[in-house]
PDB file of N, CA and C in Angstrom:
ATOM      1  N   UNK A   1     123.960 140.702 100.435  1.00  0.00           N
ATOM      2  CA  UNK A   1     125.301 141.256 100.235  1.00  0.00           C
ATOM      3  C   UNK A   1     125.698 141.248  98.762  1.00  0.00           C
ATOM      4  N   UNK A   2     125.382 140.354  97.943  1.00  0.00           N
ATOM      5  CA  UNK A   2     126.120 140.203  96.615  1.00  0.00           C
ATOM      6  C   UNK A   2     125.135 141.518  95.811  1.00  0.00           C
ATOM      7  N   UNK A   3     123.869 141.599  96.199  1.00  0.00           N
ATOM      8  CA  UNK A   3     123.192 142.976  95.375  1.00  0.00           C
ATOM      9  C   UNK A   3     123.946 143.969  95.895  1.00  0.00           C
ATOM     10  N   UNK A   4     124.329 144.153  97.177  1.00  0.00           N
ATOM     11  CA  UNK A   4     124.759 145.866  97.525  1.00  0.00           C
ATOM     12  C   UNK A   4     126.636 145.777  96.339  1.00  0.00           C
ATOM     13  N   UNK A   5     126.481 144.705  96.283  1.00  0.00           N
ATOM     14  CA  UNK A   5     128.226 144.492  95.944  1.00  0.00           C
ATOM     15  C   UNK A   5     128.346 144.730  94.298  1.00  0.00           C
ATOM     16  N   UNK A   6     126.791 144.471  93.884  1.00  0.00           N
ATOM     17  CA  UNK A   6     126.455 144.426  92.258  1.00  0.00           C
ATOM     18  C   UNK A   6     126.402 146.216  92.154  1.00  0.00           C
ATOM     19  N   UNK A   7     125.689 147.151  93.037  1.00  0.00           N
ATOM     20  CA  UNK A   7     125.248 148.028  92.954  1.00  0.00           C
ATOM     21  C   UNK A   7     126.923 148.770  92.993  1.00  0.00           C
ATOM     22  N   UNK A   8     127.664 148.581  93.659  1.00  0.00           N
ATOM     23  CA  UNK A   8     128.930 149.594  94.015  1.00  0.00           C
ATOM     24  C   UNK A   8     129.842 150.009  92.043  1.00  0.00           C
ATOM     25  N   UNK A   9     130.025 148.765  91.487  1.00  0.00           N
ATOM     26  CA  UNK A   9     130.720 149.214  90.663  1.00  0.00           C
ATOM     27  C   UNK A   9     129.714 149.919  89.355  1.00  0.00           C
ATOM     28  N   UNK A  10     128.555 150.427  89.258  1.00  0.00           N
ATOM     29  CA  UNK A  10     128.137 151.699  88.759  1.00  0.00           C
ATOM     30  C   UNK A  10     127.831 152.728  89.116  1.00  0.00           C
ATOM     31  N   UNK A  11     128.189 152.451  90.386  1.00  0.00           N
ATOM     32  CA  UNK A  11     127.883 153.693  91.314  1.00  0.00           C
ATOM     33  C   UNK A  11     129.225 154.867  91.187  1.00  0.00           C
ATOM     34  N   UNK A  12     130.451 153.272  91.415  1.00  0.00           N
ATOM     35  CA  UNK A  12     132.004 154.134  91.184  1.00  0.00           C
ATOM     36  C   UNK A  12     132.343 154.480  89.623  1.00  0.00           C
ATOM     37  N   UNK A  13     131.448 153.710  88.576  1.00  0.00           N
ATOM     38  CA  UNK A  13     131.783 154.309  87.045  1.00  0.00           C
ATOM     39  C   UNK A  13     130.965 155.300  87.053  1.00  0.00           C
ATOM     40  N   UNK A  14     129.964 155.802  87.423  1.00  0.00           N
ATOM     41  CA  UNK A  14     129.251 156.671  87.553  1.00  0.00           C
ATOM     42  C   UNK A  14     129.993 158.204  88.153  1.00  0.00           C
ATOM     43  N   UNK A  15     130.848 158.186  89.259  1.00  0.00           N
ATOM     44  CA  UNK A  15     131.489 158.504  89.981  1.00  0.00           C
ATOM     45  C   UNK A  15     132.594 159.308  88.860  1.00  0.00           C
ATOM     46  N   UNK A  16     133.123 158.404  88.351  1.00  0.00           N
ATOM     47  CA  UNK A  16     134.373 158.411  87.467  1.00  0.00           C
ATOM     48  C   UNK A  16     133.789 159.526  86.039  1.00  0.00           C
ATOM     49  N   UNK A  17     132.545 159.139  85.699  1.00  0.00           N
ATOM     50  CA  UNK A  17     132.178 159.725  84.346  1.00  0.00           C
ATOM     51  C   UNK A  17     132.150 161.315  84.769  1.00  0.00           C
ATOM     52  N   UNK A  18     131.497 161.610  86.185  1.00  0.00           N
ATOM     53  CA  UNK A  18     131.592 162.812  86.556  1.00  0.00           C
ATOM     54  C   UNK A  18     132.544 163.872  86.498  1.00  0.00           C
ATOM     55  N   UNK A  19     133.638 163.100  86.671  1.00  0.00           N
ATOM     56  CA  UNK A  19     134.990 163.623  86.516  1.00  0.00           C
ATOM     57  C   UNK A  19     135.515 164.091  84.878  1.00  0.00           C
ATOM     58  N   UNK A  20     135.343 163.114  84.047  1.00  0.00           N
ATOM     59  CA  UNK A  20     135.508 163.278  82.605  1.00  0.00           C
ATOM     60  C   UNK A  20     135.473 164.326  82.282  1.00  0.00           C
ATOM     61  N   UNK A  21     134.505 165.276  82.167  1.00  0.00           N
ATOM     62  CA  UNK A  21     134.745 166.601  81.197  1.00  0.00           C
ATOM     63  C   UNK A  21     135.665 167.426  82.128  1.00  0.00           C
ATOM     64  N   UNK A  22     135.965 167.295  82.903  1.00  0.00           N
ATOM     65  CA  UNK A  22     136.928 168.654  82.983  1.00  0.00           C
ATOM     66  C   UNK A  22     138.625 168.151  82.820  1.00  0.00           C
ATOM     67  N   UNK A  23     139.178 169.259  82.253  1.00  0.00           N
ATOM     68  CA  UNK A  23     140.178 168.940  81.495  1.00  0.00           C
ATOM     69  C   UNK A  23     141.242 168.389  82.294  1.00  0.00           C
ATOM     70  N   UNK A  24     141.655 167.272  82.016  1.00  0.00           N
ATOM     71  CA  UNK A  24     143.640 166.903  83.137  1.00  0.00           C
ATOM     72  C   UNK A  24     144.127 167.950  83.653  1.00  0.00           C
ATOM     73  N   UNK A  25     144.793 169.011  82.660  1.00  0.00           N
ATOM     74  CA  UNK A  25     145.545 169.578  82.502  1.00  0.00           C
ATOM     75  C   UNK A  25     144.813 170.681  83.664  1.00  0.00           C
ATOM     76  N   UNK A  26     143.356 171.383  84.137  1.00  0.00           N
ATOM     77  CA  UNK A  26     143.148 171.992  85.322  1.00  0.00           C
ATOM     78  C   UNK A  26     142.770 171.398  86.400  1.00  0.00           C
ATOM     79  N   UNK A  27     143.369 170.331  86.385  1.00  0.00           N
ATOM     80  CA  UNK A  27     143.084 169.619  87.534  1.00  0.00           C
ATOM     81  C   UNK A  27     143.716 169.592  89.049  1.00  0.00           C
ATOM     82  N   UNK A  28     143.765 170.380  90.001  1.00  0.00           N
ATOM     83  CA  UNK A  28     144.948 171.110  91.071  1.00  0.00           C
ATOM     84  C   UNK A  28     145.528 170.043  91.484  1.00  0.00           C
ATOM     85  N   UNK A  29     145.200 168.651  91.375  1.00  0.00           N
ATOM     86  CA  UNK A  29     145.940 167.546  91.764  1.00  0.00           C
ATOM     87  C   UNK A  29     146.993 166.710  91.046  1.00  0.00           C
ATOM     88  N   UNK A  30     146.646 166.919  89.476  1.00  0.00           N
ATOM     89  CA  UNK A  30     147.318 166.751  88.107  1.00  0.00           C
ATOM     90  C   UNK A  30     148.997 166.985  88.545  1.00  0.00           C
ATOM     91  N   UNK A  31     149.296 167.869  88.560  1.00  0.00           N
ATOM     92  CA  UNK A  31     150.725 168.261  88.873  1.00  0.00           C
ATOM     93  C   UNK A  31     150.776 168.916  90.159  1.00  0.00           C
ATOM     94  N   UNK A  32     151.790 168.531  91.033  1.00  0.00           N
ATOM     95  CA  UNK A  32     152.166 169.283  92.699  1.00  0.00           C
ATOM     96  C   UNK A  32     153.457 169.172  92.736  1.00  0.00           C
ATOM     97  N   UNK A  33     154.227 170.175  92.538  1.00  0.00           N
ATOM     98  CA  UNK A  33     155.630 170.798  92.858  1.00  0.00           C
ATOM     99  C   UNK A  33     156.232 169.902  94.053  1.00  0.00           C
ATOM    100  N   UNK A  34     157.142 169.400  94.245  1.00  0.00           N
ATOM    101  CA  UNK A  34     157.761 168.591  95.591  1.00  0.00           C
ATOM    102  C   UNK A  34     159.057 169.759  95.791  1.00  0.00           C
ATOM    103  N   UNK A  35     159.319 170.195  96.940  1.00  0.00           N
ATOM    104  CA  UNK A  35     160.540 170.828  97.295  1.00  0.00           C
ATOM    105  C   UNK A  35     161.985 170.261  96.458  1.00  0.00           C
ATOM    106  N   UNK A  36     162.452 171.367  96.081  1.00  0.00           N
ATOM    107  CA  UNK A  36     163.848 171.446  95.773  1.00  0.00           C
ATOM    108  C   UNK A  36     164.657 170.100  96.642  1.00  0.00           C
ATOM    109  N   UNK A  37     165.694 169.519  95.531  1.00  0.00           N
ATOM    110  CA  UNK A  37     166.331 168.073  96.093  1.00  0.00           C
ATOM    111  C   UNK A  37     167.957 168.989  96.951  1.00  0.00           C
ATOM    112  N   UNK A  38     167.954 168.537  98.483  1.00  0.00           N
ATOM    113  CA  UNK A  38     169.233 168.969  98.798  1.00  0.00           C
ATOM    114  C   UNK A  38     170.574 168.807  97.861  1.00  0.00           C
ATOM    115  N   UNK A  39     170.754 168.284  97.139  1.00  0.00           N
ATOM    116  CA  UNK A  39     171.889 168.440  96.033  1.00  0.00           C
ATOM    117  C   UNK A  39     171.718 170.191  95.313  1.00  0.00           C
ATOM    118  N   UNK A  40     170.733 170.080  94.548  1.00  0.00           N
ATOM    119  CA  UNK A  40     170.485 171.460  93.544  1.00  0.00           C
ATOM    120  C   UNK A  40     168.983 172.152  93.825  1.00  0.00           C
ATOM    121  N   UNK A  41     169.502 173.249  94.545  1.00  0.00           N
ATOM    122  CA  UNK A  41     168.205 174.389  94.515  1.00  0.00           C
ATOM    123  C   UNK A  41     167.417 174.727  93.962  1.00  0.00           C
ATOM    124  N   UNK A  42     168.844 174.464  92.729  1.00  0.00           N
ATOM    125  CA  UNK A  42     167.347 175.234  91.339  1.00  0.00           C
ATOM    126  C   UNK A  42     167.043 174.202  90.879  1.00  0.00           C
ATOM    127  N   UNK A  43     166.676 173.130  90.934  1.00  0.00           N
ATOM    128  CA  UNK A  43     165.938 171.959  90.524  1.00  0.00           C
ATOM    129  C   UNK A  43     165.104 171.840  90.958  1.00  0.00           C
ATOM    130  N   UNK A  44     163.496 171.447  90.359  1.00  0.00           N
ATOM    131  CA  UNK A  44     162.605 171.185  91.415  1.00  0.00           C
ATOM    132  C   UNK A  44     161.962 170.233  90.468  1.00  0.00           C
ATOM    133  N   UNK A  45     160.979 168.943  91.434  1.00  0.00           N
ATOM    134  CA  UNK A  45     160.232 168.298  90.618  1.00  0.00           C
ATOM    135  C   UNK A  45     159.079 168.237  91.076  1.00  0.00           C
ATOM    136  N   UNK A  46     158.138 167.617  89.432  1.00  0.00           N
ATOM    137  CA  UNK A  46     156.688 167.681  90.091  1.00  0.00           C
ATOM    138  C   UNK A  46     156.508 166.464  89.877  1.00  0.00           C
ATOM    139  N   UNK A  47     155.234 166.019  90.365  1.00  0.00           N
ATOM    140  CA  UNK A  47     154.801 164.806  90.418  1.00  0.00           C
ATOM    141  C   UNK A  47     153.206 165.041  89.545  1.00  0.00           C
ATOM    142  N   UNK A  48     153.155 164.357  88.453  1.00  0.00           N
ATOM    143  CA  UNK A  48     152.031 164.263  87.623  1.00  0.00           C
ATOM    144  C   UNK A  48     151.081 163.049  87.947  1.00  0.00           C
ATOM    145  N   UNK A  49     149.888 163.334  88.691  1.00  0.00           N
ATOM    146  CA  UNK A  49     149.058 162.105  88.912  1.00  0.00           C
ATOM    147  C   UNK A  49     148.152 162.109  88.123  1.00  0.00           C
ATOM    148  N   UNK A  50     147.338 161.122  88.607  1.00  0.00           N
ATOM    149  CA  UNK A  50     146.291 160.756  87.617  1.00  0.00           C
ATOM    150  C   UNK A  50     144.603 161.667  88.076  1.00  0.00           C
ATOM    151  N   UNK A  51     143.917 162.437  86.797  1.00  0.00           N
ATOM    152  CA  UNK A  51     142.950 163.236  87.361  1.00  0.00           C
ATOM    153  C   UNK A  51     141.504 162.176  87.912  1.00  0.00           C
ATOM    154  N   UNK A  52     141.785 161.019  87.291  1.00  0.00           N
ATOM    155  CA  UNK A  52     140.297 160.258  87.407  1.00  0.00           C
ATOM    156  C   UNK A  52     140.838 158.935  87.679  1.00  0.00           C
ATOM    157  N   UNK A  53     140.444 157.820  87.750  1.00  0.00           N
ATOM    158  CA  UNK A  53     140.291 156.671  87.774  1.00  0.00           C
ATOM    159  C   UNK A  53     140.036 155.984  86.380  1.00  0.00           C
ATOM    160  N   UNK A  54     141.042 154.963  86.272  1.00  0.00           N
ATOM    161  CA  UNK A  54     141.039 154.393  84.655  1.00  0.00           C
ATOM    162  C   UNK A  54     142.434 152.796  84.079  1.00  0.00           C
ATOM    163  N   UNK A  55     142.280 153.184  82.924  1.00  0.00           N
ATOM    164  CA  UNK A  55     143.545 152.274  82.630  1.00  0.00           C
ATOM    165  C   UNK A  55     144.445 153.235  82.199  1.00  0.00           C
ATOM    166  N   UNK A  56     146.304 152.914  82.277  1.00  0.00           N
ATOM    167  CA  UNK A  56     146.943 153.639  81.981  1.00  0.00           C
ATOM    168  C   UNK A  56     147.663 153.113  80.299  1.00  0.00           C
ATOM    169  N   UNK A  57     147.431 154.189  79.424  1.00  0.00           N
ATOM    170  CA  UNK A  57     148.437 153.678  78.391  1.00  0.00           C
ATOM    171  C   UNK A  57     149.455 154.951  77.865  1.00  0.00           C
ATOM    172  N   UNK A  58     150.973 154.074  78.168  1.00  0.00           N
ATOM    173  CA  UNK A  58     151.847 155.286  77.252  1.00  0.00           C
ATOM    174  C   UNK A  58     152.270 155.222  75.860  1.00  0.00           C
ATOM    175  N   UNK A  59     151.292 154.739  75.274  1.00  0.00           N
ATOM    176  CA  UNK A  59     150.930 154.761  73.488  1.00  0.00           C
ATOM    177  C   UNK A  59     149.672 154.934  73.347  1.00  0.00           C
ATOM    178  N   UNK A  60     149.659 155.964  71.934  1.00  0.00           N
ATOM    179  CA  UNK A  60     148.519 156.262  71.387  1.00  0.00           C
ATOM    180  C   UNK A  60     147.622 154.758  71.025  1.00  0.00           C
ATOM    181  N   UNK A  61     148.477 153.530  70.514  1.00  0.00           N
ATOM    182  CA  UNK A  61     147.606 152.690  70.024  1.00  0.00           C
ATOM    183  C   UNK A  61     148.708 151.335  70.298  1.00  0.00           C
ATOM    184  N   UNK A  62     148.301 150.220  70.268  1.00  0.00           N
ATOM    185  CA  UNK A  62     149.333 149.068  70.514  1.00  0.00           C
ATOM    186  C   UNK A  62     149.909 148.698  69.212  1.00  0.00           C
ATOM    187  N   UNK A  63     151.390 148.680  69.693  1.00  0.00           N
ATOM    188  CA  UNK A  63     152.686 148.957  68.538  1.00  0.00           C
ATOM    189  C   UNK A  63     153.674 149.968  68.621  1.00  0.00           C
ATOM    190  N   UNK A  64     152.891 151.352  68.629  1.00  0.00           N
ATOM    191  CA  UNK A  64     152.864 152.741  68.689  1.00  0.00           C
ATOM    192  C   UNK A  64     154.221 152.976  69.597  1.00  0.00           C
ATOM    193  N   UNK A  65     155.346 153.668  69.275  1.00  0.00           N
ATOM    194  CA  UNK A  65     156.367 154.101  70.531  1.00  0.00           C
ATOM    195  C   UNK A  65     155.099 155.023  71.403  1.00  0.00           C
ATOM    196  N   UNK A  66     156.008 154.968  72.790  1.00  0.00           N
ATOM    197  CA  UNK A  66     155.551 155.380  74.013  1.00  0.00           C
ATOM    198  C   UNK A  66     155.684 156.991  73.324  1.00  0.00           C
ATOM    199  N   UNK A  67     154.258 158.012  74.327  1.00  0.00           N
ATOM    200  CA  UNK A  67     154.462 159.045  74.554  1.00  0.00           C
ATOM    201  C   UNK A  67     155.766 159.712  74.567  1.00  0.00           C
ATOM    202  N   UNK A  68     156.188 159.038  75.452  1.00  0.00           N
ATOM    203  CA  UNK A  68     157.431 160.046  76.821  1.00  0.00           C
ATOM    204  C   UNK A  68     157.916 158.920  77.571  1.00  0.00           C
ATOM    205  N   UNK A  69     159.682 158.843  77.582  1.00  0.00           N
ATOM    206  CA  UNK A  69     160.056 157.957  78.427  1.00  0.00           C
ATOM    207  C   UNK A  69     160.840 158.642  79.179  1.00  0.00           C
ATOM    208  N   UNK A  70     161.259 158.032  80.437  1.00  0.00           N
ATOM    209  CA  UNK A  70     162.224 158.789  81.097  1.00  0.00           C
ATOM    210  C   UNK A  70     163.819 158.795  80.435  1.00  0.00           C
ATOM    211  N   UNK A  71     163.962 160.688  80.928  1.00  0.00           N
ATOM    212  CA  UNK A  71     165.242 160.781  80.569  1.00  0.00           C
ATOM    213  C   UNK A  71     164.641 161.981  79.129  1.00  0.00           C
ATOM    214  N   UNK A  72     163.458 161.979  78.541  1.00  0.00           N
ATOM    215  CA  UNK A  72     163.678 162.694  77.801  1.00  0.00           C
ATOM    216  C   UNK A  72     162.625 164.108  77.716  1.00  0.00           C
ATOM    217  N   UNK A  73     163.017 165.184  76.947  1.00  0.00           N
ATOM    218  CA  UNK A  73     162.585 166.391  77.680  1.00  0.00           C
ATOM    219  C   UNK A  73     161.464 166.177  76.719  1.00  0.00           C
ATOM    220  N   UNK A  74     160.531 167.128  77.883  1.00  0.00           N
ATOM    221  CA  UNK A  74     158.648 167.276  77.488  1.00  0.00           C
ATOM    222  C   UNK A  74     158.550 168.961  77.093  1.00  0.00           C
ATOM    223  N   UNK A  75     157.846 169.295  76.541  1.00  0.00           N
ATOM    224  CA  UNK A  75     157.098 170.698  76.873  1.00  0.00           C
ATOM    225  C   UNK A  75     155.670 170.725  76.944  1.00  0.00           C
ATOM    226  N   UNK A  76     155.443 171.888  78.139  1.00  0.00           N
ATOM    227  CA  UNK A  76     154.142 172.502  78.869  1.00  0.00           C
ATOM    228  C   UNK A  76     153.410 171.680  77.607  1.00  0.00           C
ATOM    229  N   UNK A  77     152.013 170.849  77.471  1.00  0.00           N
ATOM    230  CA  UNK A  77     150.915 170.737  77.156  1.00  0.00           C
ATOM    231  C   UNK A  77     151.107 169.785  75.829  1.00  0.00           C
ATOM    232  N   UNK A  78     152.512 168.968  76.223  1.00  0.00           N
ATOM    233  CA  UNK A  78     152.457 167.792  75.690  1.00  0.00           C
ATOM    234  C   UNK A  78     151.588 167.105  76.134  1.00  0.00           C
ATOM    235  N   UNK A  79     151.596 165.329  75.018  1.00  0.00           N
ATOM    236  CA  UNK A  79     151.045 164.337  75.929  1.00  0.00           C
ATOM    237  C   UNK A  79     151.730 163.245  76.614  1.00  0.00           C
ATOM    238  N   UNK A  80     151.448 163.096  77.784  1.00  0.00           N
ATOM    239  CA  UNK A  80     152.468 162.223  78.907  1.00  0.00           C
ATOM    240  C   UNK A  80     151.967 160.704  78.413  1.00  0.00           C
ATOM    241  N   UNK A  81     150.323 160.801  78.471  1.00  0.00           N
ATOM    242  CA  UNK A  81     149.934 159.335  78.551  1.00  0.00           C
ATOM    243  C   UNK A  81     148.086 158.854  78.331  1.00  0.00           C
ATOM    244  N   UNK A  82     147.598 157.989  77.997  1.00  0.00           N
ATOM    245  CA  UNK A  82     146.180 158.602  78.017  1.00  0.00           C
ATOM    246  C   UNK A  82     146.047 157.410  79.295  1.00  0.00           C
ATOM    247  N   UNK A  83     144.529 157.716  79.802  1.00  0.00           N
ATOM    248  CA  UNK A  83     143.912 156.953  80.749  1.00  0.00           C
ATOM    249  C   UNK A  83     142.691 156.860  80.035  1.00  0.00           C
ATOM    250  N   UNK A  84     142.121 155.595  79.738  1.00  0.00           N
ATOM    251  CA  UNK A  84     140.939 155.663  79.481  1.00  0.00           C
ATOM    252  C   UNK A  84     139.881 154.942  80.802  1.00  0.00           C
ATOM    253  N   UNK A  85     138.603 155.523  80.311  1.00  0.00           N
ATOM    254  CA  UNK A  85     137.480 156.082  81.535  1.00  0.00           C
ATOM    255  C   UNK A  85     136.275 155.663  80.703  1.00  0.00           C
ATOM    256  N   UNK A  86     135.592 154.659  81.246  1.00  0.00           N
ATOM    257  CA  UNK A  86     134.762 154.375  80.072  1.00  0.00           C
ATOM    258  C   UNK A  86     134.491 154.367  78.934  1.00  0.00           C
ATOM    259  N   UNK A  87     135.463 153.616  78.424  1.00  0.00           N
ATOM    260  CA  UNK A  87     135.633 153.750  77.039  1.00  0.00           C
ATOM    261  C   UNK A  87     136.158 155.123  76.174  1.00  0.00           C
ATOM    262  N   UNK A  88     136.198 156.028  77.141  1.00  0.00           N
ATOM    263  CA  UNK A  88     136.740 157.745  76.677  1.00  0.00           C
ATOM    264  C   UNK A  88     137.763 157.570  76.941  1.00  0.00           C
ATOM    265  N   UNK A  89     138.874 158.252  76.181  1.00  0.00           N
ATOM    266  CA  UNK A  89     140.802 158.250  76.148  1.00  0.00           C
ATOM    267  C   UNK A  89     140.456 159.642  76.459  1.00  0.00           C
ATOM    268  N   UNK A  90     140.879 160.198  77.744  1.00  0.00           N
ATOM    269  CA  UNK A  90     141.512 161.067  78.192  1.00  0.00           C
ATOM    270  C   UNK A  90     142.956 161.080  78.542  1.00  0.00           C
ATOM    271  N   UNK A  91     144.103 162.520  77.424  1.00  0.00           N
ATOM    272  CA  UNK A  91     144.824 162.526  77.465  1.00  0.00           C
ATOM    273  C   UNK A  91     145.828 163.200  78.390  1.00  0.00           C
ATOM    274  N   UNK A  92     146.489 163.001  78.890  1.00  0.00           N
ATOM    275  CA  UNK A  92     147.289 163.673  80.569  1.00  0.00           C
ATOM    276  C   UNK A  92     148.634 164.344  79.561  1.00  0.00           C
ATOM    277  N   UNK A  93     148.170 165.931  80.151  1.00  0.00           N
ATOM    278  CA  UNK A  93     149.229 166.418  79.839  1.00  0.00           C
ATOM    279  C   UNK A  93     150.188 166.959  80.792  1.00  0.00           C
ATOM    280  N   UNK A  94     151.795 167.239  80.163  1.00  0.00           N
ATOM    281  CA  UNK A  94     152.475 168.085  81.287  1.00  0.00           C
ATOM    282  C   UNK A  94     152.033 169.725  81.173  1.00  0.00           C
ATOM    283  N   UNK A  95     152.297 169.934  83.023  1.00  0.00           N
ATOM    284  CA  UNK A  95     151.808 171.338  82.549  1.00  0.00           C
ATOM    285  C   UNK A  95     153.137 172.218  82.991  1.00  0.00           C
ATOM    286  N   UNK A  96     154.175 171.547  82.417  1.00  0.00           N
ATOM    287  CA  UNK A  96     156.166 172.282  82.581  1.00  0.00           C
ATOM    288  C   UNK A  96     156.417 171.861  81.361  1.00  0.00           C
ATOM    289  N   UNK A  97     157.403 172.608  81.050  1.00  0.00           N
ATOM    290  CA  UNK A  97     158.906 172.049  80.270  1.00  0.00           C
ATOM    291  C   UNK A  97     159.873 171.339  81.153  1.00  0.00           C
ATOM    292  N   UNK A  98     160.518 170.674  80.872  1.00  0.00           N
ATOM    293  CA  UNK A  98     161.146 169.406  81.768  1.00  0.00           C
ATOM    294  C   UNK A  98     161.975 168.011  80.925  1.00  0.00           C
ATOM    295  N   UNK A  99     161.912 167.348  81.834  1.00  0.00           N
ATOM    296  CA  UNK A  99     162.629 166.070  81.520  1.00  0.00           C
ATOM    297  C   UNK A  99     161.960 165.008  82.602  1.00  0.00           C
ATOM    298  N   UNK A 100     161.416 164.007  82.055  1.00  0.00           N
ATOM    299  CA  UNK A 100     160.933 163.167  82.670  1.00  0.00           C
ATOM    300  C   UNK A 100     161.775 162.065  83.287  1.00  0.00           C
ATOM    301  N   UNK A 101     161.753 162.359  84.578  1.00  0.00           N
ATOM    302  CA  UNK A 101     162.806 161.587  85.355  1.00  0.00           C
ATOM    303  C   UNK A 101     162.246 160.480  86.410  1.00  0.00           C
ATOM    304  N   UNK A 102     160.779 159.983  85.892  1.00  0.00           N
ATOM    305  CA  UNK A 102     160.366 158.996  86.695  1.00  0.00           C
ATOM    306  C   UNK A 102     159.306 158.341  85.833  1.00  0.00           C
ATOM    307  N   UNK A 103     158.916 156.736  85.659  1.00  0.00           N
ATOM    308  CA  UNK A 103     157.385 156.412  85.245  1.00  0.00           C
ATOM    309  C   UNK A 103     157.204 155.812  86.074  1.00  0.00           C
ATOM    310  N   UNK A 104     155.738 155.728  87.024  1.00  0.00           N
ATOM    311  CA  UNK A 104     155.313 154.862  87.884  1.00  0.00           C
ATOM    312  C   UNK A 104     154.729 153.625  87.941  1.00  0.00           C
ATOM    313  N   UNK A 105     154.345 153.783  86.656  1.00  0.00           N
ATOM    314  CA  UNK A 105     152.925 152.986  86.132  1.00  0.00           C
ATOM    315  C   UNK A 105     153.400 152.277  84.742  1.00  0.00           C
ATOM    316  N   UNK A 106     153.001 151.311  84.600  1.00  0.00           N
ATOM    317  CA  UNK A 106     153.191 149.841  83.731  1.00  0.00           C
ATOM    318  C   UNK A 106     152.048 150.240  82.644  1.00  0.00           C
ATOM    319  N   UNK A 107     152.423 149.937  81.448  1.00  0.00           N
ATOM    320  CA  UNK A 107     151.166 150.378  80.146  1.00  0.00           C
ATOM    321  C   UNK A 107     150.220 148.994  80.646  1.00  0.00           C
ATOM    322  N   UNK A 108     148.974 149.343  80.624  1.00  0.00           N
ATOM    323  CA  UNK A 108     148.032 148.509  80.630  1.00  0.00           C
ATOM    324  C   UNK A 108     147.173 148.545  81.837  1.00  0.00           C
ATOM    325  N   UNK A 109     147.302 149.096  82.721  1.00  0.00           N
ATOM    326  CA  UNK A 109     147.737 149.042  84.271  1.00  0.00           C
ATOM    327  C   UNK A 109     146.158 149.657  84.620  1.00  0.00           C
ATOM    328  N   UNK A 110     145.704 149.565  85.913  1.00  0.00           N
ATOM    329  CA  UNK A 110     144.801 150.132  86.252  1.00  0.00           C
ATOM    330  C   UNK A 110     145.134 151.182  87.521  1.00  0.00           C
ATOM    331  N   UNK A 111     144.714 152.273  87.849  1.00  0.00           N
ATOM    332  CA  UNK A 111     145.013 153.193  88.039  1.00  0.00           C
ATOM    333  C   UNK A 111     144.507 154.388  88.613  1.00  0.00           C
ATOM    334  N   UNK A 112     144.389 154.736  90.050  1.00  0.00           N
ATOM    335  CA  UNK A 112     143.316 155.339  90.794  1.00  0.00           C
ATOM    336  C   UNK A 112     143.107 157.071  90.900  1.00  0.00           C
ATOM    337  N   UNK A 113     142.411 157.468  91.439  1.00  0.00           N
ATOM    338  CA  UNK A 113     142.546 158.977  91.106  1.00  0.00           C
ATOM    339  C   UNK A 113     143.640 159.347  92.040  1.00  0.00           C
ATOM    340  N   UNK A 114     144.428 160.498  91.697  1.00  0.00           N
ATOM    341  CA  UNK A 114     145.154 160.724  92.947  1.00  0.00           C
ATOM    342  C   UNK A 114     146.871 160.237  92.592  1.00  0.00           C
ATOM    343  N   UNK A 115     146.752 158.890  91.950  1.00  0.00           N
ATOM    344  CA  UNK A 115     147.922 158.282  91.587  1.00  0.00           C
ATOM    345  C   UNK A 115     149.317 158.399  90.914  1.00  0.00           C
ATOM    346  N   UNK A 116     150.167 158.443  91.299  1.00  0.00           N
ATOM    347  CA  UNK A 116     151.945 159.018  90.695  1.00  0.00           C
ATOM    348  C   UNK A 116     151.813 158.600  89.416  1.00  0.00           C
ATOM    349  N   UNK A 117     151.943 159.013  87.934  1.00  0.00           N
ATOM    350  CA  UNK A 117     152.092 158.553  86.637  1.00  0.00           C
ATOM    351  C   UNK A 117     153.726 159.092  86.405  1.00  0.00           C
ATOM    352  N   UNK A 118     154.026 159.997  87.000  1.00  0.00           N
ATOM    353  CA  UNK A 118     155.476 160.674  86.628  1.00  0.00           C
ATOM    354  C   UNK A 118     155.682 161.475  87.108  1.00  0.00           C
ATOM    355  N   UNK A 119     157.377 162.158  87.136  1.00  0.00           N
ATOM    356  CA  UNK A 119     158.089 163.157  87.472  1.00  0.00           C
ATOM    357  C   UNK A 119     158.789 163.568  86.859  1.00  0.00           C
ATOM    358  N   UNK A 120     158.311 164.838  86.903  1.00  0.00           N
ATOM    359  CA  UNK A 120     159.007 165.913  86.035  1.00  0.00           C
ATOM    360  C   UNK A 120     160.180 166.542  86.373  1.00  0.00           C
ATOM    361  N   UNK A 121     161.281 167.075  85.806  1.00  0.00           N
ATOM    362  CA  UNK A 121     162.166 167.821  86.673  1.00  0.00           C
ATOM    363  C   UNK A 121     161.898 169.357  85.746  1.00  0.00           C
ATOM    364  N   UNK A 122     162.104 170.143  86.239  1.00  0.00           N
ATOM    365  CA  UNK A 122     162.066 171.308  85.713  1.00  0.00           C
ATOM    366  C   UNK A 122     162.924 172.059  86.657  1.00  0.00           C
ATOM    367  N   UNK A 123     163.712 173.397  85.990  1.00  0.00           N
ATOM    368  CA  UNK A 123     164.654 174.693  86.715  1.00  0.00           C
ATOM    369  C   UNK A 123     164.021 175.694  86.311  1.00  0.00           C
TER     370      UNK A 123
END
């Protein structure tokens, strides 16, 4: 048991590296529109997840102010946040103009594919 258990975590970085070259930003899971909030129609938000599996940081470097905090407006093909992936900083961008009205995730954090990093509001 402890070899099959040695074998899993290069199997899943392996897994993960696969993912790497293709960009955040075309990723169909990256951003998904959630229905309009019964208050305002023309409001809608998205939810920005994570394209790969990694650590989450919302600074370029430690010290550094954050990317993007909530409350303040983004545009299309900013940067939200990086995740790094074996040692590679892949950077997550928005793909709206907006105002970031949610963070999910704690700087430092580890962080699965699939996973809520933020919400966007956009009209």
């Amino acid at each position: 048991a402890p070899a099959a258990a040695a074998a899993l975590p290069p199997a899943a970085a392996g897994a993960a590296a696969t993912v790497n070259p293709a960009p955040p930003a075309s990723s169909p899971d990256a951003a998904r529109p959630l229905p309009p909030s019964a208050d305002d129609d023309s409001v809608e938000l998205v939810v920005v997840k994570s394209p790969i599996v990694g650590t989450f940081y919302n600074t370029p470097e430690p010290g550094a102010p954050p990317f993007v905090e909530v409350g303040q407006r983004v545009k299309k093909d900013q940067v939200l946040c990086i995740i790094e992936a074996m040692k590679l900083m892949n950077e997550i961008t928005s793909e709206y103009d907006g105002e970031i009205v949610s963070a999910y995730v704690e700087n430092g954090k580890p962080v699965q594919y699939g996973e809520r990093l933020f919400a966007i509001r956009f009209s």
